[in-house]
Protein backbone atom coordinates (compact mmCIF):
# COMPACT_ATOMS: atom_id res chain seq x y z
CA UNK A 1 -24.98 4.87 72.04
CA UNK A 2 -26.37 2.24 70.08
CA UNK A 3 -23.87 -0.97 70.41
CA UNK A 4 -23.87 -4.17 69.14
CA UNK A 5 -21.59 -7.49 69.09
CA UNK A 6 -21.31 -9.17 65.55
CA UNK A 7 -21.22 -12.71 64.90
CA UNK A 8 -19.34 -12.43 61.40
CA UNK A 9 -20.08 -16.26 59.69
CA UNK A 10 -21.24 -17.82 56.47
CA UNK A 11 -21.44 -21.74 55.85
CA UNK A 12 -18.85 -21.37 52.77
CA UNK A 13 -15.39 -22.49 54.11
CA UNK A 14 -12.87 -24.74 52.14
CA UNK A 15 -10.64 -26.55 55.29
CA UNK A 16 -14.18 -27.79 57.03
CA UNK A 17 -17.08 -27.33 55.04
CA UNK A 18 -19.94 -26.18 56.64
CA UNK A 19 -18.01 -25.64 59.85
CA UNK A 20 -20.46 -23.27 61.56
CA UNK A 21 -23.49 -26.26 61.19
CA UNK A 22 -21.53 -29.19 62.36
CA UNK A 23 -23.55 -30.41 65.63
CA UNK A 24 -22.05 -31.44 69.09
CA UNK A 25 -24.02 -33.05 71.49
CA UNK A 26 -27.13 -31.58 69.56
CA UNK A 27 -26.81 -28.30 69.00
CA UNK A 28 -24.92 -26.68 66.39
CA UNK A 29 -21.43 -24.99 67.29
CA UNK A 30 -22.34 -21.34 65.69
CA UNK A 31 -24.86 -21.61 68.47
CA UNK A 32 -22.34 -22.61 71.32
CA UNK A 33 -20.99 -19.15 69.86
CA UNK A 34 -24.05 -17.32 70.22
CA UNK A 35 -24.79 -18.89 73.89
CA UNK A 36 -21.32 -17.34 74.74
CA UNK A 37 -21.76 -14.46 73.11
CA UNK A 38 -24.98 -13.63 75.08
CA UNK A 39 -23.18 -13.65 78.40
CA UNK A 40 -21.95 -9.93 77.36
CA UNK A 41 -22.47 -7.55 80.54
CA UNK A 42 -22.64 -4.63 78.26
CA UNK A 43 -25.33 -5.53 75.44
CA UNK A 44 -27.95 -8.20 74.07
CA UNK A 45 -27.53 -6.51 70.75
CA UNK A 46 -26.62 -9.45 68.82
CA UNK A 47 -26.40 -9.37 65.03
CA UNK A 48 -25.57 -12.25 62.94
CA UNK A 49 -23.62 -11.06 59.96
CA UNK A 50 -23.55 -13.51 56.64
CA UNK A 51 -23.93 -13.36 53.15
CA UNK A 52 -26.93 -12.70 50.94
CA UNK A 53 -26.00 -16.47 49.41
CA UNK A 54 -29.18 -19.44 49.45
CA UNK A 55 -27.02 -21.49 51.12
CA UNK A 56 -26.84 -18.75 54.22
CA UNK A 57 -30.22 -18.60 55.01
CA UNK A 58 -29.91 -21.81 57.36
CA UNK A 59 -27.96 -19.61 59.74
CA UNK A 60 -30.66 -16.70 59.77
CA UNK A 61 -33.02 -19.12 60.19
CA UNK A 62 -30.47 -20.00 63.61
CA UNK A 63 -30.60 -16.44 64.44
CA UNK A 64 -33.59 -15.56 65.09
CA UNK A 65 -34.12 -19.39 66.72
CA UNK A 66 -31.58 -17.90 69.37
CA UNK A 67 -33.23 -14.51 69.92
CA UNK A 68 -30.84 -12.76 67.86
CA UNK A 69 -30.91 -10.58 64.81
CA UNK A 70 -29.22 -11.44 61.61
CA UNK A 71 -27.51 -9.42 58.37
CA UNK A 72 -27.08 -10.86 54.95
CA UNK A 73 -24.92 -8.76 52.59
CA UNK A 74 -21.50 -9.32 50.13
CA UNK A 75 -20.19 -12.31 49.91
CA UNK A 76 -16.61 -11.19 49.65
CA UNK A 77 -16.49 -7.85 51.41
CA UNK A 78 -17.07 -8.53 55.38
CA UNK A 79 -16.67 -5.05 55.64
CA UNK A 80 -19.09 -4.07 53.50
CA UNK A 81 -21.10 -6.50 55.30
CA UNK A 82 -20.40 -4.72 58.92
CA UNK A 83 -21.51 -1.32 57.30
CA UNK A 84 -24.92 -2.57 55.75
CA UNK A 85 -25.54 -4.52 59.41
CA UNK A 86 -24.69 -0.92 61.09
CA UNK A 87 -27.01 0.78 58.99
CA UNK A 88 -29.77 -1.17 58.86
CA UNK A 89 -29.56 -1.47 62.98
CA UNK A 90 -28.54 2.14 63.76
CA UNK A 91 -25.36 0.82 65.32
CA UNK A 92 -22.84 2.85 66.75
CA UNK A 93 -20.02 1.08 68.09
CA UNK A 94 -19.82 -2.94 67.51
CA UNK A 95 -17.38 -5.27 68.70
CA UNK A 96 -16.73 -8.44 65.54
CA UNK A 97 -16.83 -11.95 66.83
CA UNK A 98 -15.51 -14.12 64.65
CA UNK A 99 -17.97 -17.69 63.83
CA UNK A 100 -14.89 -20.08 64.18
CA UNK A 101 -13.96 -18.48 67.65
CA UNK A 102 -16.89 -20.49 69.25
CA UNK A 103 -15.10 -20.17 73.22
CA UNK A 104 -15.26 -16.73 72.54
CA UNK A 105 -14.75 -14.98 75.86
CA UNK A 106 -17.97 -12.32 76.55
CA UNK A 107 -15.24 -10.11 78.64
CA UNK A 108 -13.17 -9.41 75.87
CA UNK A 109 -15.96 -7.56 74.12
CA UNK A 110 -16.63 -6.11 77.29
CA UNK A 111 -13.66 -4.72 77.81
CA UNK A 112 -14.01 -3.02 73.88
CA UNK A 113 -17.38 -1.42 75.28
CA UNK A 114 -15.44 -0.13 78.35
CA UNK A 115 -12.91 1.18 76.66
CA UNK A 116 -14.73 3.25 74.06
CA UNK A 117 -17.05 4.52 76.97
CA UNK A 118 -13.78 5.90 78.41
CA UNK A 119 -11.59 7.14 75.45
CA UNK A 120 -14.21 7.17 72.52
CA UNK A 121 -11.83 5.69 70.35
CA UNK A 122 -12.21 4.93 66.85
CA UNK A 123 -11.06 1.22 66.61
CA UNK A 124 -9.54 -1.09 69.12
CA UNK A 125 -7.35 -3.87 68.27
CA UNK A 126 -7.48 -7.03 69.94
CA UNK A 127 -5.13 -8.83 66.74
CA UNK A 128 -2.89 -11.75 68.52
CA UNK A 129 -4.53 -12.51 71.57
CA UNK A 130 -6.27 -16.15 72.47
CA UNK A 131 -8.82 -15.04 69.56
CA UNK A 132 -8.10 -11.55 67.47
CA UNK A 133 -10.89 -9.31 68.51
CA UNK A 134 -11.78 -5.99 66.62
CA UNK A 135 -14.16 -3.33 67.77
CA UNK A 136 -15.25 -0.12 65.70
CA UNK A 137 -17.52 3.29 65.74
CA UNK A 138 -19.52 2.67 62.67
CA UNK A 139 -18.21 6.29 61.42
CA UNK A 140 -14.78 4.97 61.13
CA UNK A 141 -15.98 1.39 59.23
CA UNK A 142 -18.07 3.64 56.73
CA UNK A 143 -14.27 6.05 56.72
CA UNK A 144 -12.56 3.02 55.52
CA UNK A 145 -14.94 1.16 53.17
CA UNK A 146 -15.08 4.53 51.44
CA UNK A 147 -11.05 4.48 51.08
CA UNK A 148 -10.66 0.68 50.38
CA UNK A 149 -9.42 -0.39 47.20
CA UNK A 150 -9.98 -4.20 47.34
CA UNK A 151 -13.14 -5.87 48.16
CA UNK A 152 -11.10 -8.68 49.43
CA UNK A 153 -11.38 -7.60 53.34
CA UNK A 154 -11.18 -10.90 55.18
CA UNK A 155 -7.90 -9.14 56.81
CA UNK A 156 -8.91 -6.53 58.71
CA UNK A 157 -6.80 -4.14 60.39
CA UNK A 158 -4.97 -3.32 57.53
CA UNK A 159 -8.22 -0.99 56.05
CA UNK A 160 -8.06 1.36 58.97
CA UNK A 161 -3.95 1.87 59.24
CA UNK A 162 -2.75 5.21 57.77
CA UNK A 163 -5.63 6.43 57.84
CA UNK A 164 -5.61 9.91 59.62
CA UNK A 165 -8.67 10.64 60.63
CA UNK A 166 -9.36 7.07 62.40
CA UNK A 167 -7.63 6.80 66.15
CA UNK A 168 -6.57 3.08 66.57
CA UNK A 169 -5.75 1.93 70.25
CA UNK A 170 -4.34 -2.01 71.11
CA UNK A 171 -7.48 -3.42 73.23
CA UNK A 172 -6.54 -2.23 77.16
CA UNK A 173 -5.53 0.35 75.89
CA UNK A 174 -1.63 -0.24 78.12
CA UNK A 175 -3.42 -1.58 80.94
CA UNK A 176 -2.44 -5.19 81.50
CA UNK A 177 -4.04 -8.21 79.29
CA UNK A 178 -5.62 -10.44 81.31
CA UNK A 179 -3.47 -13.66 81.81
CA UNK A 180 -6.55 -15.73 80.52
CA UNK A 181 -6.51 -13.66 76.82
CA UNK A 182 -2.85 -14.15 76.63
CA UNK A 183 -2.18 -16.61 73.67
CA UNK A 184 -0.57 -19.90 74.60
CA UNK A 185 -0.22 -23.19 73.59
CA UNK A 186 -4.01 -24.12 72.97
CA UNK A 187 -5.85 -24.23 69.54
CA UNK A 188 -9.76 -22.47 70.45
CA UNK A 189 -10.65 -21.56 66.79
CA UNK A 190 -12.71 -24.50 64.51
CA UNK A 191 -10.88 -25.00 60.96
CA UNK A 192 -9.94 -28.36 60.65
CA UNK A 193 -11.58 -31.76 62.01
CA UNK A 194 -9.29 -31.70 64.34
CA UNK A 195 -10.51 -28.59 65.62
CA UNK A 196 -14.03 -29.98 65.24
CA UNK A 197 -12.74 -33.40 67.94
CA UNK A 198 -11.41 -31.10 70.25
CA UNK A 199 -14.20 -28.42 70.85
CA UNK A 200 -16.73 -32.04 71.13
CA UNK A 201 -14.05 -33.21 73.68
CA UNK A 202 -14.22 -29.52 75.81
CA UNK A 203 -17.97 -29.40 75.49
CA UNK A 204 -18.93 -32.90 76.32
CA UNK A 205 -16.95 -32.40 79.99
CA UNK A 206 -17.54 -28.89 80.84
CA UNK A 207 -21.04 -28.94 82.72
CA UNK A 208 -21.15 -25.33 82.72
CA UNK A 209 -19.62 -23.53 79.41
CA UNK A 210 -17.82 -19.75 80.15
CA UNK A 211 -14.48 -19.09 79.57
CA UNK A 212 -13.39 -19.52 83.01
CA UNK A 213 -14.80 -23.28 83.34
CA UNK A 214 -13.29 -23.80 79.50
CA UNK A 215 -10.06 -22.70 80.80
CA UNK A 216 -10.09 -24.67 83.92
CA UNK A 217 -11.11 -27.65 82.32
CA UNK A 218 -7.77 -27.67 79.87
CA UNK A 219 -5.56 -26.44 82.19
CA UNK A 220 -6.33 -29.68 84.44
CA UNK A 221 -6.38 -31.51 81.48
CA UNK A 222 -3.52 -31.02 79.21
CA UNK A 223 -3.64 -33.88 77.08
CA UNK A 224 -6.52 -32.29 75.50
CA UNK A 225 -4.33 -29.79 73.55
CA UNK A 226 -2.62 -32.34 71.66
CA UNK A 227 -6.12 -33.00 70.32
CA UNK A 228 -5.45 -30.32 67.40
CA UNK A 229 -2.57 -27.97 68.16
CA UNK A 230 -0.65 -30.30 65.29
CA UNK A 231 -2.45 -27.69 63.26
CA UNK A 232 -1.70 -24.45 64.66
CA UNK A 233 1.23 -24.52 61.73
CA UNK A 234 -0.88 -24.78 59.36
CA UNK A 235 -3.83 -22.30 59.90
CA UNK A 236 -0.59 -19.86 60.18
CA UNK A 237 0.19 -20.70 56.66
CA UNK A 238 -2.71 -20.40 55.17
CA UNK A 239 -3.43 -16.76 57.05
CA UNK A 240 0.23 -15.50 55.43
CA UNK A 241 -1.19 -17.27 52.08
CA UNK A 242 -4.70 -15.13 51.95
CA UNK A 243 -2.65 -12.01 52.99
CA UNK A 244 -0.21 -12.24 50.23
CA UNK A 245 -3.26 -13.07 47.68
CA UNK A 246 -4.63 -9.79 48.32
CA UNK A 247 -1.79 -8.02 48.12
């Protein structure tokens, strides 16, 4: 089996422009991402998925400055995007990290690669945890893009339900979540400024950044929340406002 994580990101965002090339203590924060990414126990297959836009070449040019590969393809379509990465690569099975999740726990797409190994499922759904997680045989993404009626596929569960042929299991599959994945009171996704102050704040006074250290770090320091959860509300919203747009 040929697997592969994803890094899904493009520099176009309208909340906080250029989001993905805003720098903390140096270094950009897609490539805290990637550095987190990279702790996987399961692959070093790392593909940088973006658009075929000018303006995305910067984070190609990132890529392969990290030791990882990189995809450009449709600007609107992510899916579309996946299937051209898969192709091009020869992957099998990927898990999707999303470029905004830049704590992005290496376990969680761990557990995806465990859990195909055991049940060769088709997708796995990791949707309302700390970070939504998605992982996928390529089979099944090509299944769906050829049954999709929108190219608007930012959302994207919703292009693999009712869809017969494609066997859909919640990530664990009914074993228990690990307490650490379990969503709580803590913003860990970069949309607003705010999101921006509080990521610099984590990075600046965690020595050594994994999930666990991340973790331990808030948890003694709860204060730090307050930093940007004010906006939790309002990336909510605007998720409910892109999903009734496509529809």
């Amino acid at each position: 089996m040929n697997s592969a994580i994803f890094i899904s990101v493009r520099t176009g965002s309208t909340r906080l422009p250029n989001k993905a090339l805003k720098y903390i203590n140096g270094k950009t924060t897609i490539e805290y991402l990637i550095d987190m990414v990279k702790q996987s126990n399961y692959t070093d297959n790392i593909i940088l998925c973006t658009t075929n836009l000018s303006e995305d070449d910067v984070l190609c040019r990132i890529a392969l400055k990290n030791g990882i590969k990189y995809y450009k393809g449709s600007v609107e379509d992510k899916l579309d995007r996946w299937l051209g990465a898969s192709k091009e690569y020869g992957v099998d099975f990927f898990v999707n990290v999303d470029g905004d999740d830049i704590f992005f726990d290496s376990d969680m797409a761990d557990a995806c690669f465990i859990q195909y190994e055991k049940t060769d499922v088709d997708f796995i759904d990791g949707q309302g945890l700390y970070n939504d997680v998605y992982a996928m045989k390529s089979k099944a993404l090509e299944l769906a893009c050829s049954k999709k009626t929108s190219s608007n596929t930012e959302h994207v569960k919703q292009f693999f339900e009712n869809i017969l042929e494609i066997r859909i299991e919640k990530i664990m599959n009914g074993e228990p979540i690990p307490e650490k994945w379990i969503k709580r009171k803590m913003r860990l996704t970069l949309d607003y400024i705010e999101d921006l102050f509080f990521f610099k704040k984590v990075i600046e006074n965690v020595k050594e950044l994994n999930f666990a250290n991340i973790l331990k770090y808030i948890e003694d320091n709860p204060s730090v929340v307050d930093i940007n959860w004010s906006r939790d509300e309002d990336w909510k919203l605007n998720q409910e406002a892109q999903k009734e747009k496509k529809l």
